[in-house]
C-alpha atoms as a PDB file:
ATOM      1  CA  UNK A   1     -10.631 -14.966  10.755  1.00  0.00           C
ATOM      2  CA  UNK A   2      -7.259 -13.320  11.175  1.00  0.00           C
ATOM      3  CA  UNK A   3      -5.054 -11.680   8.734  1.00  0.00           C
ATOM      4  CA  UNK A   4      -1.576 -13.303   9.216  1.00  0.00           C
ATOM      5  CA  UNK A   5       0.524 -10.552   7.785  1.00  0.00           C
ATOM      6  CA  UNK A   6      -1.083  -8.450   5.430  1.00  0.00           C
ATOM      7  CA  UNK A   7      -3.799  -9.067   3.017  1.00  0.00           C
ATOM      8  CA  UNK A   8      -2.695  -6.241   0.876  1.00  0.00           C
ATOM      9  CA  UNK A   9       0.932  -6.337   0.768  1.00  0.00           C
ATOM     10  CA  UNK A  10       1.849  -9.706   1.765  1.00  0.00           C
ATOM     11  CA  UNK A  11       5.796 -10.505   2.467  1.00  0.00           C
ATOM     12  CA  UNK A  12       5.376 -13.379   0.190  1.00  0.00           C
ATOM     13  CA  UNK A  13       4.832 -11.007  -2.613  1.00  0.00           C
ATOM     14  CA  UNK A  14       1.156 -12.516  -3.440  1.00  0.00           C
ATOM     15  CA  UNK A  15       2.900 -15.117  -5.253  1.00  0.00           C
ATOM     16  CA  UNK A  16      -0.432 -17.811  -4.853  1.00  0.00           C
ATOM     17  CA  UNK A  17      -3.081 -14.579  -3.781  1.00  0.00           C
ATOM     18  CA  UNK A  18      -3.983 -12.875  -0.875  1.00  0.00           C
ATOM     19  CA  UNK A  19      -3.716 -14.994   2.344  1.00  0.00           C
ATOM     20  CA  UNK A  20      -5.612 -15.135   5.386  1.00  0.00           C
ATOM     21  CA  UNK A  21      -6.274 -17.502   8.177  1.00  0.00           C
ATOM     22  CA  UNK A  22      -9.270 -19.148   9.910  1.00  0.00           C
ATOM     23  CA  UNK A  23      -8.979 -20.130  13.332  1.00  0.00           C
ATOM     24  CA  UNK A  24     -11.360 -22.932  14.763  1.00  0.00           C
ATOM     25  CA  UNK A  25     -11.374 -22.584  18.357  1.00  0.00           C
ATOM     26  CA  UNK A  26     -14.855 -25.049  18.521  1.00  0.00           C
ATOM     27  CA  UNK A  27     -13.266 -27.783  18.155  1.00  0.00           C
ATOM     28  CA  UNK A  28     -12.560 -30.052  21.695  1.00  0.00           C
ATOM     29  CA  UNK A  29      -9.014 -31.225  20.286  1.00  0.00           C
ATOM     30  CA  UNK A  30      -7.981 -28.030  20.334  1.00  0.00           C
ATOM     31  CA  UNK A  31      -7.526 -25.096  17.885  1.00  0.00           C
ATOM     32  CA  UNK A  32      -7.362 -26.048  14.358  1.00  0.00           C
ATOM     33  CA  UNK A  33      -5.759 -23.761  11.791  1.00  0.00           C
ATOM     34  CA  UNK A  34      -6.888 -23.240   8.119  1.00  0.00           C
ATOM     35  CA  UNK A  35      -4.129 -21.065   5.640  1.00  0.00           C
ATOM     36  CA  UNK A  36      -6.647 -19.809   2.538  1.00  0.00           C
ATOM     37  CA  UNK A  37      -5.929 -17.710   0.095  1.00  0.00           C
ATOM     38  CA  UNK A  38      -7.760 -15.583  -2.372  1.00  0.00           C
ATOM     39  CA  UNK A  39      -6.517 -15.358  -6.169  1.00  0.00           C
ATOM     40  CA  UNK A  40      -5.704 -12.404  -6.716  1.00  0.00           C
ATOM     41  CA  UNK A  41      -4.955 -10.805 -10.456  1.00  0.00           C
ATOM     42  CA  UNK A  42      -2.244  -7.992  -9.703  1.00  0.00           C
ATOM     43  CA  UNK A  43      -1.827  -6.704 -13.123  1.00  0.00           C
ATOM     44  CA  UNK A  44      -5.804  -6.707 -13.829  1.00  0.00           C
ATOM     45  CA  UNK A  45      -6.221  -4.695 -10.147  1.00  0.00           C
ATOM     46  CA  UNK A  46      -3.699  -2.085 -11.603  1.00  0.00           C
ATOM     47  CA  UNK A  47      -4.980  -1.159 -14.725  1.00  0.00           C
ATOM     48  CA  UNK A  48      -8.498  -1.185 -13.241  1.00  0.00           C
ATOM     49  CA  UNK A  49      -7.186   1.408 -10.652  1.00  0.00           C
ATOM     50  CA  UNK A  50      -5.529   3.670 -13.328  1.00  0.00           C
ATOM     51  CA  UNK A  51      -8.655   3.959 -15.304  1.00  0.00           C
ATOM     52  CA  UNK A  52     -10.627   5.122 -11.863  1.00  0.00           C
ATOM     53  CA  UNK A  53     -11.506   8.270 -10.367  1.00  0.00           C
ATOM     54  CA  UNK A  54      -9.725   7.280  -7.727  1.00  0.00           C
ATOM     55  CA  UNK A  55      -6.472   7.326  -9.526  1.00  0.00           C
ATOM     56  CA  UNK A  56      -7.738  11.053 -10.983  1.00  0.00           C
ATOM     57  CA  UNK A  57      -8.813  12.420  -7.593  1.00  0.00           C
ATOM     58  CA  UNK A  58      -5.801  11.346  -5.576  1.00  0.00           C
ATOM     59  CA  UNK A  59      -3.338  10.345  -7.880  1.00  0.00           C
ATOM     60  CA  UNK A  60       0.127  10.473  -5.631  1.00  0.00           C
ATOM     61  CA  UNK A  61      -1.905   8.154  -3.092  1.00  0.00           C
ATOM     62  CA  UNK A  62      -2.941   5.974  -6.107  1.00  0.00           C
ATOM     63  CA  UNK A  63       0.410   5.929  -7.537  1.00  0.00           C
ATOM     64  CA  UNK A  64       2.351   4.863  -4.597  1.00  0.00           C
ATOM     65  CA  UNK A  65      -0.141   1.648  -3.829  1.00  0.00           C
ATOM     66  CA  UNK A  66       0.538   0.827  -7.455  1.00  0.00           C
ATOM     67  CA  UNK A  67       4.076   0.916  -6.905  1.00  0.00           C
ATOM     68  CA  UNK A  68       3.977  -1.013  -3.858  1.00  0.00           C
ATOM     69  CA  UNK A  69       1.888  -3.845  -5.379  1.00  0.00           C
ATOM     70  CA  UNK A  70       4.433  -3.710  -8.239  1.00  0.00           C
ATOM     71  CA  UNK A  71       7.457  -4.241  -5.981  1.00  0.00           C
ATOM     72  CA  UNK A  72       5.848  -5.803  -3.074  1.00  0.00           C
ATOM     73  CA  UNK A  73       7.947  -3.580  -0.775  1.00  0.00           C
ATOM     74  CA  UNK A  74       6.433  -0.870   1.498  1.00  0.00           C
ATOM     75  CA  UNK A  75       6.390   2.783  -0.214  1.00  0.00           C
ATOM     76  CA  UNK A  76       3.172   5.268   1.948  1.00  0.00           C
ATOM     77  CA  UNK A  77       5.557   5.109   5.207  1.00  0.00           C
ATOM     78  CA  UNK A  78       8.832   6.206   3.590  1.00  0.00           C
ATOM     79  CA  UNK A  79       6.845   8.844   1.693  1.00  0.00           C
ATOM     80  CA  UNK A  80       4.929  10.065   4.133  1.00  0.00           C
ATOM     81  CA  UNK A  81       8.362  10.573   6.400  1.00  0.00           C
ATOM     82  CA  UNK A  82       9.963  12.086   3.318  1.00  0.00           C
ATOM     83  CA  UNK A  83       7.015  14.292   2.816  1.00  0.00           C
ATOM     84  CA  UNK A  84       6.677  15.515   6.473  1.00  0.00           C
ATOM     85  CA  UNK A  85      10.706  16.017   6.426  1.00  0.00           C
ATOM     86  CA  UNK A  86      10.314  18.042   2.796  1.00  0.00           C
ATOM     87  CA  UNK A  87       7.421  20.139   4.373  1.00  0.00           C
ATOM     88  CA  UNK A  88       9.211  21.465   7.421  1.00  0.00           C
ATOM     89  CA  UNK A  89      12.363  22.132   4.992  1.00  0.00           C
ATOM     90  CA  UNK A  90      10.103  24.534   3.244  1.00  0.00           C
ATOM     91  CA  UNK A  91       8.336  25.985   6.278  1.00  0.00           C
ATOM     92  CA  UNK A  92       5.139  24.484   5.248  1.00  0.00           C
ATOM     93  CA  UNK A  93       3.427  23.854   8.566  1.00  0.00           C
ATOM     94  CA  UNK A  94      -0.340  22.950   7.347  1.00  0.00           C
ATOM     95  CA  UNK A  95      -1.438  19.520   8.035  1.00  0.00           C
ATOM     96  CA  UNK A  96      -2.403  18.192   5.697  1.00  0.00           C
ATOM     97  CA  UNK A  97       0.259  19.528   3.405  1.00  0.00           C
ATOM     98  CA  UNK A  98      -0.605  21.888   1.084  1.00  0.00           C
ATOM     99  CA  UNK A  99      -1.332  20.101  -1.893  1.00  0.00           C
ATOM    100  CA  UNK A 100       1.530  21.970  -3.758  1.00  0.00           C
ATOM    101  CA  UNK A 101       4.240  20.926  -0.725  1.00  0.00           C
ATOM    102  CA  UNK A 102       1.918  17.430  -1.215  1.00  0.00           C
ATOM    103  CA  UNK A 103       2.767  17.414  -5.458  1.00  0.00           C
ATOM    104  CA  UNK A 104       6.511  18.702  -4.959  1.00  0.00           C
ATOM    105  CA  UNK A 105       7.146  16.741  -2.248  1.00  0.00           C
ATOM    106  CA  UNK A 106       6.306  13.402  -4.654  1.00  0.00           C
ATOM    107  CA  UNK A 107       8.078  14.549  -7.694  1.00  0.00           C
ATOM    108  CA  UNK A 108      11.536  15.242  -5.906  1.00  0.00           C
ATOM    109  CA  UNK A 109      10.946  11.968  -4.084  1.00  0.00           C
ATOM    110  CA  UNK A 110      10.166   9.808  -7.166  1.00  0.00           C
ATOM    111  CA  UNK A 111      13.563  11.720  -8.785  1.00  0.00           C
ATOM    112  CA  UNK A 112      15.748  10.627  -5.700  1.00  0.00           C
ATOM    113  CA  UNK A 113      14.263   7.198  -5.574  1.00  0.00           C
ATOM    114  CA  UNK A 114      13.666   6.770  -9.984  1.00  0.00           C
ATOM    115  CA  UNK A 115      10.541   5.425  -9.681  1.00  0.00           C
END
């Protein structure tokens, strides 16, 4: 089995569910391909995660898969640069971030972007 993108953030948006691939490389007529996917209620997996202790314990984390699910467009990279960039402006060196820089960093982020 391969993953043929990415089972959690798709480029297709998880229009039809969560896809993945199965490669049969048994066969003697060569290598058959198989294209599955797995439904996948996006909605449902949201408000699930909001009511978890996940979501509680490490709620910036938790926030920016749920916004990335909701847009289907990449978000943990960008913040993570914007973070690191934000950090260094304020001569916070600690790695991890303190979770002040961590929280600060997040709010001016979701300002500049209006999430």
């Amino acid at each position: 089995m391969i993953n043929p993108g990415s089972c959690g953030l798709p480029l297709d948006c998880i229009k039809d569910g969560i896809p993945y691939t199965i490669l049969d490389v048994s066969g003697k007529e060569g290598i058959a391909v198989d294209e599955r996917r797995v439904d996948f209620q996006k909605e449902e997996y949201i408000v699930s995660l909001m009511q978890s202790r996940q979501y509680e314990e490490v709620n910036i984390w938790s926030r920016i898969i749920i916004e990335e699910l909701r847009t289907s467009r990449e978000h943990l990279f960008f913040f993570l640069e914007f973070a690191e960039k934000y950090a260094m402006e304020i001569g916070d060196a600690r790695r991890p971030f303190a979770a002040s820089t961590w929280k600060a960093a997040f709010e001016l982020w979701q300002r500049e972007l209006k999430m």
